[in-house]
Protein backbone atom coordinates (compact mmCIF):
# COMPACT_ATOMS: atom_id res chain seq x y z
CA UNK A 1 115.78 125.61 -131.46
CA UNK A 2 115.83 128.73 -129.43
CA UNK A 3 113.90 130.24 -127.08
CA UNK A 4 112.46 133.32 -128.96
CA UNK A 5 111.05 130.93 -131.14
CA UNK A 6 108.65 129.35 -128.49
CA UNK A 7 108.11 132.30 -126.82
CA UNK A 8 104.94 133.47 -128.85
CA UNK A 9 102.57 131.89 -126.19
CA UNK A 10 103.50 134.13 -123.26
CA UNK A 11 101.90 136.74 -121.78
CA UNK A 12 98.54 135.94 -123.43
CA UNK A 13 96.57 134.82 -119.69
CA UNK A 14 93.57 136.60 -119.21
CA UNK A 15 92.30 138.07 -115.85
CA UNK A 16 91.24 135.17 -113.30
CA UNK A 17 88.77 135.40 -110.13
CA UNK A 18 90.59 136.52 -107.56
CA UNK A 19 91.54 134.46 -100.32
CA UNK A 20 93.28 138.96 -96.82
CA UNK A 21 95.80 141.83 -96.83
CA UNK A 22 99.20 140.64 -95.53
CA UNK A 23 102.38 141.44 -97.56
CA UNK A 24 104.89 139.28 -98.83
CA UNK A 25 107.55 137.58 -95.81
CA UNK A 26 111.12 139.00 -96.91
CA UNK A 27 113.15 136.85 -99.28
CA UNK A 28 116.10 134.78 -97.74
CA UNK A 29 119.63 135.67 -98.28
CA UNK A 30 120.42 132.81 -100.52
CA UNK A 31 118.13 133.48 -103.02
CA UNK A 32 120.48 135.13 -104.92
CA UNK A 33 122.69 132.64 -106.06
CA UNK A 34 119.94 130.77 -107.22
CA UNK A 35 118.46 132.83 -109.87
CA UNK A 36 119.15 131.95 -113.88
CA UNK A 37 118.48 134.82 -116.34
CA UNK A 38 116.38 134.23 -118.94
CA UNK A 39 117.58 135.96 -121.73
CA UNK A 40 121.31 134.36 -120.77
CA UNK A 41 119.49 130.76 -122.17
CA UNK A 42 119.78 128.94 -125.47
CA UNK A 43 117.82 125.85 -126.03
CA UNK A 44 119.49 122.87 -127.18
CA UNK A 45 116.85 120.38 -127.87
CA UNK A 46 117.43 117.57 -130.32
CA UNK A 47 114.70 118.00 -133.09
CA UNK A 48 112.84 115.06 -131.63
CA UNK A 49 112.62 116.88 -128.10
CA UNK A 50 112.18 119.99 -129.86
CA UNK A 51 108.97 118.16 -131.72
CA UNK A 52 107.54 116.84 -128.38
CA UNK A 53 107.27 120.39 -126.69
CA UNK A 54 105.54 121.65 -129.83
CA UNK A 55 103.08 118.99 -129.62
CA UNK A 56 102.89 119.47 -125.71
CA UNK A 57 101.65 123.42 -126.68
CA UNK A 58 99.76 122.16 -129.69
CA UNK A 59 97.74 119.25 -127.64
CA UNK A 60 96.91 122.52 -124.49
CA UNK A 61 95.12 124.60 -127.01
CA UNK A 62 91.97 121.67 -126.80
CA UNK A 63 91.86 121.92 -123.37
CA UNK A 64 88.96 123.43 -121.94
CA UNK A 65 87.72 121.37 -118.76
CA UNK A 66 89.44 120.50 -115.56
CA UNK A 67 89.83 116.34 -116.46
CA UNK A 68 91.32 117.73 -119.40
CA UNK A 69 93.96 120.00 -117.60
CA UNK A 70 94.88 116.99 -115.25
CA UNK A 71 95.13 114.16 -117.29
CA UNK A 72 97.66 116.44 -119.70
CA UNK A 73 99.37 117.64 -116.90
CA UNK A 74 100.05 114.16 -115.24
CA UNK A 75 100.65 112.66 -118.93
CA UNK A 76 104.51 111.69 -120.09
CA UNK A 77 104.98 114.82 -122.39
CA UNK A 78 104.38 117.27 -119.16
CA UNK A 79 106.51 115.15 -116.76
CA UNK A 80 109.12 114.87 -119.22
CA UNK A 81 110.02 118.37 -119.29
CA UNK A 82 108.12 119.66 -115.98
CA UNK A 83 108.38 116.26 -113.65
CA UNK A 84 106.19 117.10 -110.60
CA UNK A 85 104.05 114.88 -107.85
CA UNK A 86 102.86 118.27 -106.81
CA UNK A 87 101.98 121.02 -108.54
CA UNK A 88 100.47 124.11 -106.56
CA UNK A 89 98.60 127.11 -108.24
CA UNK A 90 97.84 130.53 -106.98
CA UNK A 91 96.55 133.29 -108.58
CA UNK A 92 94.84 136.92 -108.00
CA UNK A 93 96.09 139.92 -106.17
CA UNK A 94 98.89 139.29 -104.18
CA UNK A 95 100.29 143.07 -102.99
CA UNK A 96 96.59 142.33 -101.17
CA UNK A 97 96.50 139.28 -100.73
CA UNK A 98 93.24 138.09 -102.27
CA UNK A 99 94.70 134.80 -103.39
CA UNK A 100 92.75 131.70 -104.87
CA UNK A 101 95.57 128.06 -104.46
CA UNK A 102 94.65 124.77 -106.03
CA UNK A 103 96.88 121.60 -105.39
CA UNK A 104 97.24 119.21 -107.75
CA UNK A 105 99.11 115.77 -106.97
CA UNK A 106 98.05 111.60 -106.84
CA UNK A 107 100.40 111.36 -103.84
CA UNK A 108 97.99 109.77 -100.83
CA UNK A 109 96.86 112.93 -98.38
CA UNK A 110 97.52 115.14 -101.23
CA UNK A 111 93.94 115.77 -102.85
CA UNK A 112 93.54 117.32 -106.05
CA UNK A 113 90.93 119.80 -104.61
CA UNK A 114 91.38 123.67 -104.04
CA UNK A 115 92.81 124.51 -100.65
CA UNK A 116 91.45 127.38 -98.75
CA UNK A 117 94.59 129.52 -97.10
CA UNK A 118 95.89 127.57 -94.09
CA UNK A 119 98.47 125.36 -94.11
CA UNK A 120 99.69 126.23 -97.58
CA UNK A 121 99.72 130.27 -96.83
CA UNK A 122 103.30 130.35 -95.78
CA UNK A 123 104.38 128.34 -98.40
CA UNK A 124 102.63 130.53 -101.06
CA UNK A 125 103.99 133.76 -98.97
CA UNK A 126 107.73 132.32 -99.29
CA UNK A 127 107.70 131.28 -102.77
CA UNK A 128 105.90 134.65 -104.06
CA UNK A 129 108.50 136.54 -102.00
CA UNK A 130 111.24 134.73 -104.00
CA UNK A 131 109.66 134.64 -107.14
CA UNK A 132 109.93 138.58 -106.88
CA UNK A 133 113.25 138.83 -105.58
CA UNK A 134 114.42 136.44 -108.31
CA UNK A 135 113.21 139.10 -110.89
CA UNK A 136 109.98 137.09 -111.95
CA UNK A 137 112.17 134.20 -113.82
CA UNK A 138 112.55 130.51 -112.60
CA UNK A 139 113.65 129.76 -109.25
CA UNK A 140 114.90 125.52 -109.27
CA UNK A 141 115.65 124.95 -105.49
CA UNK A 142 116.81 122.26 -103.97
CA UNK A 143 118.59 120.44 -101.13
CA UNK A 144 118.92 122.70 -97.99
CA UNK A 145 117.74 125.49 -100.13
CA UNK A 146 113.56 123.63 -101.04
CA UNK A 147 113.27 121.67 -97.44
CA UNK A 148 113.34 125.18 -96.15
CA UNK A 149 110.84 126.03 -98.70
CA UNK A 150 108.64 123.18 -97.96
CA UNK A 151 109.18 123.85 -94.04
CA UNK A 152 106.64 126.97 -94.94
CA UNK A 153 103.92 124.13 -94.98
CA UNK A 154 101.86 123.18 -92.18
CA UNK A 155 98.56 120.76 -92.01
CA UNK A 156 98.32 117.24 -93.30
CA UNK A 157 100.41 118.43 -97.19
CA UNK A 158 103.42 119.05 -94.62
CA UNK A 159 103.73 115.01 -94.24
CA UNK A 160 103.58 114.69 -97.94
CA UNK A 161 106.09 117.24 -99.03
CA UNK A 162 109.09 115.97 -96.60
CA UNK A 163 109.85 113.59 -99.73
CA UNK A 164 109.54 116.24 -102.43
CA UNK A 165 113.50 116.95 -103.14
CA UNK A 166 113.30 119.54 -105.94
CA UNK A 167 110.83 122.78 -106.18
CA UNK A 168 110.32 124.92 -108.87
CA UNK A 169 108.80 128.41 -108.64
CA UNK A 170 107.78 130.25 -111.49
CA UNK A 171 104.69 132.73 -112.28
CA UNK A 172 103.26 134.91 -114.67
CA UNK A 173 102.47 139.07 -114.30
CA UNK A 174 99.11 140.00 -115.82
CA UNK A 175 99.82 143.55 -117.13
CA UNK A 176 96.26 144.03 -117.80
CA UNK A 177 94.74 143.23 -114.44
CA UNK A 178 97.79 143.81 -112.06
CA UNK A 179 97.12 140.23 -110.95
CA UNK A 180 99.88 137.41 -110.84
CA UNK A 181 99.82 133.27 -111.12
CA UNK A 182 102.22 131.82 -109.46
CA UNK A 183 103.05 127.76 -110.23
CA UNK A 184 105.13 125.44 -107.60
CA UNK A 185 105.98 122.26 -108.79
CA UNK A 186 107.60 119.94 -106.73
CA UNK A 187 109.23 116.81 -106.96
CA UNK A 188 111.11 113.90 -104.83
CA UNK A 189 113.59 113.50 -107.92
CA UNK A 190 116.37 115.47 -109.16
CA UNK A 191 115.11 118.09 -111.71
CA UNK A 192 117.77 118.55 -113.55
CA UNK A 193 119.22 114.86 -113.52
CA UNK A 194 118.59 114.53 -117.04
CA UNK A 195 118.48 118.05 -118.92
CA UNK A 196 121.08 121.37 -118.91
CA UNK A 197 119.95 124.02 -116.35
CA UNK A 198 119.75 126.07 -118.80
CA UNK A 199 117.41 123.82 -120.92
CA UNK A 200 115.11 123.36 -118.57
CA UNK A 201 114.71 126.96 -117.01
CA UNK A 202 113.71 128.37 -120.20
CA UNK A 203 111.56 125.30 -120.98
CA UNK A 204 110.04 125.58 -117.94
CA UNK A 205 109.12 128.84 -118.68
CA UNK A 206 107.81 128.67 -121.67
CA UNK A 207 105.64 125.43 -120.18
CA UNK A 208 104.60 127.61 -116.92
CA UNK A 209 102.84 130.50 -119.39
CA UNK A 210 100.99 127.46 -121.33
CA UNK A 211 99.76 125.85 -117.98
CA UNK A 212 99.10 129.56 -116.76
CA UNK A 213 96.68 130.02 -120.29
CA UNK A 214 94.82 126.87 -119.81
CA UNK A 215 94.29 127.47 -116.03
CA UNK A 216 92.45 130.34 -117.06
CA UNK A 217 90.67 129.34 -119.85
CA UNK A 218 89.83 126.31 -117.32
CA UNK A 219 88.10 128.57 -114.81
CA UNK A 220 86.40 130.17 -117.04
CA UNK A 221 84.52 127.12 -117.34
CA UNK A 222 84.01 126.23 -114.03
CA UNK A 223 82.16 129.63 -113.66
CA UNK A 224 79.54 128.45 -115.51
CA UNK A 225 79.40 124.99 -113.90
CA UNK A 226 78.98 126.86 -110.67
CA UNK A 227 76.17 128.08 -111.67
CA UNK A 228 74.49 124.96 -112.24
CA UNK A 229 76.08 123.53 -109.05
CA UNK A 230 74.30 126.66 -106.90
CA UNK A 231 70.92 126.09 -109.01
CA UNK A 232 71.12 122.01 -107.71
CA UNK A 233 72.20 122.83 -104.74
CA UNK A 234 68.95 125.98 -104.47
CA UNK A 235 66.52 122.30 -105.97
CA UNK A 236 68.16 120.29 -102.75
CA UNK A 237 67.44 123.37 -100.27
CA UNK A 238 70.98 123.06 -98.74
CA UNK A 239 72.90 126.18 -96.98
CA UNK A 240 75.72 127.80 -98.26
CA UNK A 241 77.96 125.83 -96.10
CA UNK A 242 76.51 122.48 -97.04
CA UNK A 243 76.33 123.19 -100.51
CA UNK A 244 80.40 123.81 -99.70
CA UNK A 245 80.83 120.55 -97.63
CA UNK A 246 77.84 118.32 -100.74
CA UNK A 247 80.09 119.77 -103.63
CA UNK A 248 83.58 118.41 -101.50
CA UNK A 249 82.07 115.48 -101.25
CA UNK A 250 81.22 115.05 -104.82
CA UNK A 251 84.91 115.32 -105.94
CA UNK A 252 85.92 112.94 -103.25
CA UNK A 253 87.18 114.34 -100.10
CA UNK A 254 87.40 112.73 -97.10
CA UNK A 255 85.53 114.31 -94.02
CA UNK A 256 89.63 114.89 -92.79
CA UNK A 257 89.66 116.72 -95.96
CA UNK A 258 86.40 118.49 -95.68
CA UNK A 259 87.70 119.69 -92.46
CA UNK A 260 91.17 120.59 -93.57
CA UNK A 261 89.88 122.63 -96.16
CA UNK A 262 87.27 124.34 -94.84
CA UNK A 263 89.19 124.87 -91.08
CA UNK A 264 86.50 123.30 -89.21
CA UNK A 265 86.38 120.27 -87.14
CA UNK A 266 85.56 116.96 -87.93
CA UNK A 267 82.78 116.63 -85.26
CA UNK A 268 81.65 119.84 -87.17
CA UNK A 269 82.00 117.74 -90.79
CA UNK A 270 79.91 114.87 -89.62
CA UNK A 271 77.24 116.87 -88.24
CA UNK A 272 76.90 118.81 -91.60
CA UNK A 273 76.92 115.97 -93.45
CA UNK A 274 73.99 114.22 -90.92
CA UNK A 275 71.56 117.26 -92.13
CA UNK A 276 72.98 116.79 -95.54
CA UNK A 277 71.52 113.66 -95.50
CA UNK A 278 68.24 114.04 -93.43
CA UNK A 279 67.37 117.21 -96.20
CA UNK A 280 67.70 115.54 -99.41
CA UNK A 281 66.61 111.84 -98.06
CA UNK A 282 70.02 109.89 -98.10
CA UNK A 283 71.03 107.53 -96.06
CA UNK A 284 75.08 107.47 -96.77
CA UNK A 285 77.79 109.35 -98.54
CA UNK A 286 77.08 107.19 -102.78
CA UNK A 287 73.34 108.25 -101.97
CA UNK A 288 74.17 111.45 -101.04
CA UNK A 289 76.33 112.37 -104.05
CA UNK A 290 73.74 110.63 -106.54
CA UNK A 291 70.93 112.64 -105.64
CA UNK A 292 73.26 115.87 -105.81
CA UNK A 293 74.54 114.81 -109.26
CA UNK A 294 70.63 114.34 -110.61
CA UNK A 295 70.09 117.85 -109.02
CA UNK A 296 73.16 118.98 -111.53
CA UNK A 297 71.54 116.86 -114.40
CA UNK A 298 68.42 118.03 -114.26
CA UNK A 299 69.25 121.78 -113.56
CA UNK A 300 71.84 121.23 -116.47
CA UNK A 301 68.52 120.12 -118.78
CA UNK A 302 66.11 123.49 -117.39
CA UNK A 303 69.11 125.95 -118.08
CA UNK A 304 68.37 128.24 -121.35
CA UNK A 305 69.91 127.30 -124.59
């Protein structure tokens, strides 16, 4: 199996939304010697391997809602051929810097939640700058070369990426909106302890422009649950900011989180969440997200068609 014939699936992404104007930092020194061309790779799967990617691609093209995206992303198939505890995504206008970063992981203090700027902005500003230096192909880092990388991270995610051993940093160029994704995966094993470098660059690859076309096609529906989420949120007469802070809650976060995310304090959290709960007539957090998820239901039920 070779690469040309899996590479039919990239470059199909569609435009995504598009967090201020700051360029790139400059790429380190040692980038160089870490960059694999790939035109230089040949796969060698074994036809069984070779099987299991094509249903990997196959199995993506259902995908169209975000329990979907992260139960096939945290499934065997995925981690067999792109292992990751962490996988980070960023995507919209980075010469600008109008950048929108999700982090997905199970790892405890590592919430699968988007992540406003913040702690992860250096981290995204390193890894872009590579990614571009590197010529837009995989960058695999690791030892000396990804703690640096993961030294870029500040906040609470800092704690859990001091385990993560490997990183990989790919993206994908829109040509039709000028807009790039870029995908960090990291991972406290060895990612290439059990496949060629070779193998798994250009698998990654061709894996990074799948996860980069269901991303999209993945927002695309959370635009319209948005919509339903401002129209409970209008029923529940809650302010921008704690329709922010009822919809965090309703995924999970912690107030730590809350706070994390949103770059406020936690005395700030807590007082939100006190008129949160004096508005729509709850008395603790399960109330709280009940009531909000019968505003959904019932706004769900009065939307046309």
């Amino acid at each position: 199996m070779t690469l040309k014939s899996l590479s039919t699936l990239d470059g199909l992404a569609a435009p995504m939304a598009p967090m201020a104007a700051m360029p790139p930092t400059a790429p380190t020194a040692w980038l160089d010697g870490w960059k694999l061309r790939l035109q230089d790779n040949a796969l060698s799967l074994d036809p069984l391997d070779g099987a299991r990617f094509i249903r990997i691609l196959s199995e993506s093209r259902l995908i169209g809602r975000q329990t979907e995206l992260l139960a096939w992303l945290k499934g065997g198939a995925v981690q067999q051929f792109l292992p990751h505890q962490i996988l980070v995504a960023a995507w919209g206008d980075f010469a600008r810097w109008k950048v929108n970063c999700e982090v997905v992981s199970d790892l405890p203090g590592v919430r699968t939640m988007p992540v406003a700027g913040g702690p992860i902005d250096g981290l995204l500003r390193e890894s872009y700058a590579m990614w571009l230096h590197g010529g837009r192909e995989p960058l695999v880092l690791d030892g000396a070369a990804a703690m640096a990388l993961r030294d870029q991270c500040g906040g609470a995610l800092h704690g859990a990426l001091e385990s993560m051993r490997c990183v990989l940093v790919h993206g994908v160029r829109d040509k039709r909106s000028g807009c790039d994704s870029l995908y960090i995966a990291l991972d406290a094993r060895r990612l290439l302890q059990a496949r060629l470098r070779s193998d798994f660059v250009a698998l990654s690859h061709l894996l990074v422009c799948q996860i980069d076309i269901v991303w999209r096609r993945v927002a695309a529906f959370r635009l319209q649950d948005l919509r339903g989420e401002d129209v409970a949120a209008d029923a529940l007469e809650l302010s921008v900011r704690e329709r922010e802070i009822l919809g965090r809650l309703s995924y999970g976060s912690t107030n730590s989180d809350i706070a994390e995310a949103l770059q406020i304090s936690l005395f700030t959290v807590k007082n939100h969440l006190k008129r949160i709960f004096r508005k729509i007539g709850a008395s603790n957090r399960t109330q709280a997200v009940a009531r909000y998820n019968e505003a959904l239901m019932q706004s769900a039920k009065a939307a046309p068609g």
